[in-house]
Structures are given as structure tokens and as C-alpha cells.
Protein backbone atom coordinates (compact mmCIF):
# COMPACT_ATOMS: atom_id res chain seq x y z
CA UNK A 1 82.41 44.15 -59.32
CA UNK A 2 79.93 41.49 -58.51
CA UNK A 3 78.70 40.86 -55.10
CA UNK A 4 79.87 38.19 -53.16
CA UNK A 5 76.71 35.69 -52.12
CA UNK A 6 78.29 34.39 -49.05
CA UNK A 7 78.40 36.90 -45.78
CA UNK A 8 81.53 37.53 -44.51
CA UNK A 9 81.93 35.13 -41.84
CA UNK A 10 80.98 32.10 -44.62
CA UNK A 11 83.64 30.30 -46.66
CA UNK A 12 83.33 30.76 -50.47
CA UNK A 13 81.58 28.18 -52.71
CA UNK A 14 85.28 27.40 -53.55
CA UNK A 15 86.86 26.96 -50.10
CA UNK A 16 83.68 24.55 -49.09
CA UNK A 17 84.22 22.64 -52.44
CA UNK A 18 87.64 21.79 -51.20
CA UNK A 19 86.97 20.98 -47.59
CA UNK A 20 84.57 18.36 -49.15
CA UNK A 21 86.74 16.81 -51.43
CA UNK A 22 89.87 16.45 -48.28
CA UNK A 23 87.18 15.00 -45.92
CA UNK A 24 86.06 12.47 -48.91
CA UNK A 25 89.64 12.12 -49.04
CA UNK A 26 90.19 11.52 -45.41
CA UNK A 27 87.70 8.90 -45.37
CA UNK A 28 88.46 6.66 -48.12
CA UNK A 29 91.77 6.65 -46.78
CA UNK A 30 91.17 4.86 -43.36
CA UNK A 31 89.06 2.88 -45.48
CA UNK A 32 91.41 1.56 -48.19
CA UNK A 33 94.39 1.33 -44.93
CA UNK A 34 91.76 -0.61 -42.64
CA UNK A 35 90.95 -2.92 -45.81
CA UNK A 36 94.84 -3.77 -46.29
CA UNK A 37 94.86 -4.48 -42.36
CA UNK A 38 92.75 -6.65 -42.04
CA UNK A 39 94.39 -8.34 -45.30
CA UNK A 40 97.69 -8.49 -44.28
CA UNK A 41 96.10 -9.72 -40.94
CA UNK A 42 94.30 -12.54 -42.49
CA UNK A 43 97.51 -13.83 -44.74
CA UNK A 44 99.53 -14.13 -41.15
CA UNK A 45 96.38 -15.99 -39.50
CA UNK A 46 96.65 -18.53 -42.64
CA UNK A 47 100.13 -18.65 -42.50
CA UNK A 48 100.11 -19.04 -38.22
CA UNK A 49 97.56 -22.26 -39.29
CA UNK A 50 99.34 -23.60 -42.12
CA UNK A 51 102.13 -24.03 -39.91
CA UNK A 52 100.00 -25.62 -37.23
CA UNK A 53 98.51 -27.63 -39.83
CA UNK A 54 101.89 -29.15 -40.81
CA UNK A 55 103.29 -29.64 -37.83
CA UNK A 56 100.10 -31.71 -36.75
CA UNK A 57 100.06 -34.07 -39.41
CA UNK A 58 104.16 -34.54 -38.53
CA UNK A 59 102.69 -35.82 -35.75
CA UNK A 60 99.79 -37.59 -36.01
CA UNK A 61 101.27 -39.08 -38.94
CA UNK A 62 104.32 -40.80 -37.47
């Protein structure tokens, strides 16, 4: 039986592989949900000044 390379406090090769790929994981998560935030943020700032936009020229042009 082969020897293990790791001591026996150390995750295997395996178990670090995996911790990796949850953290990489993790990460482009908050990116990706920070991206849509500030999207959908952006759509109801255009929408809060297309509004304002509108009712100004009401105005302005009566």
C-alpha cells in the first residue's frame, strides 16, 4: 500500500483541490451578484430620471 505524502494533520491533495475550487466558487459568486446589483441599480436610476425628465419638459413646455 503506498504511502500517503501528506502527514496526518494535512488534508489530501484531493480535499485541498476541492476547497480551491468552492472558494473560486465563492468568489465569482459575489462577483457575478454585485455585477447584477449594481445593474438593476442603474436601470431604476434611469428610470427615477426618465421620469424626472418627462415631467420637466410637461412643465417647462406649457
Amino acid at each position: 500500500m503506498p504511502q500517503s505524502q501528506t502527514g496526518p494533520d494535512e488534508p489530501s491533495t484531493k480535499r485541498k483541490s476541492k476547497a480551491g475550487l468552492v472558494m473560486v466558487a465563492a468568489v465569482v459568486t459575489m462577483i457575478v451578484a454585485i455585477f447584477v446589483g449594481y445593474n438593476i441599480s442603474h436601470v431604476d436610476e434611469m428610470n427615477k430620471e426618465k421620469t424626472g425628465a418627462q415631467q420637466r419638459k410637461g412643465l417647462i413646455g406649457d
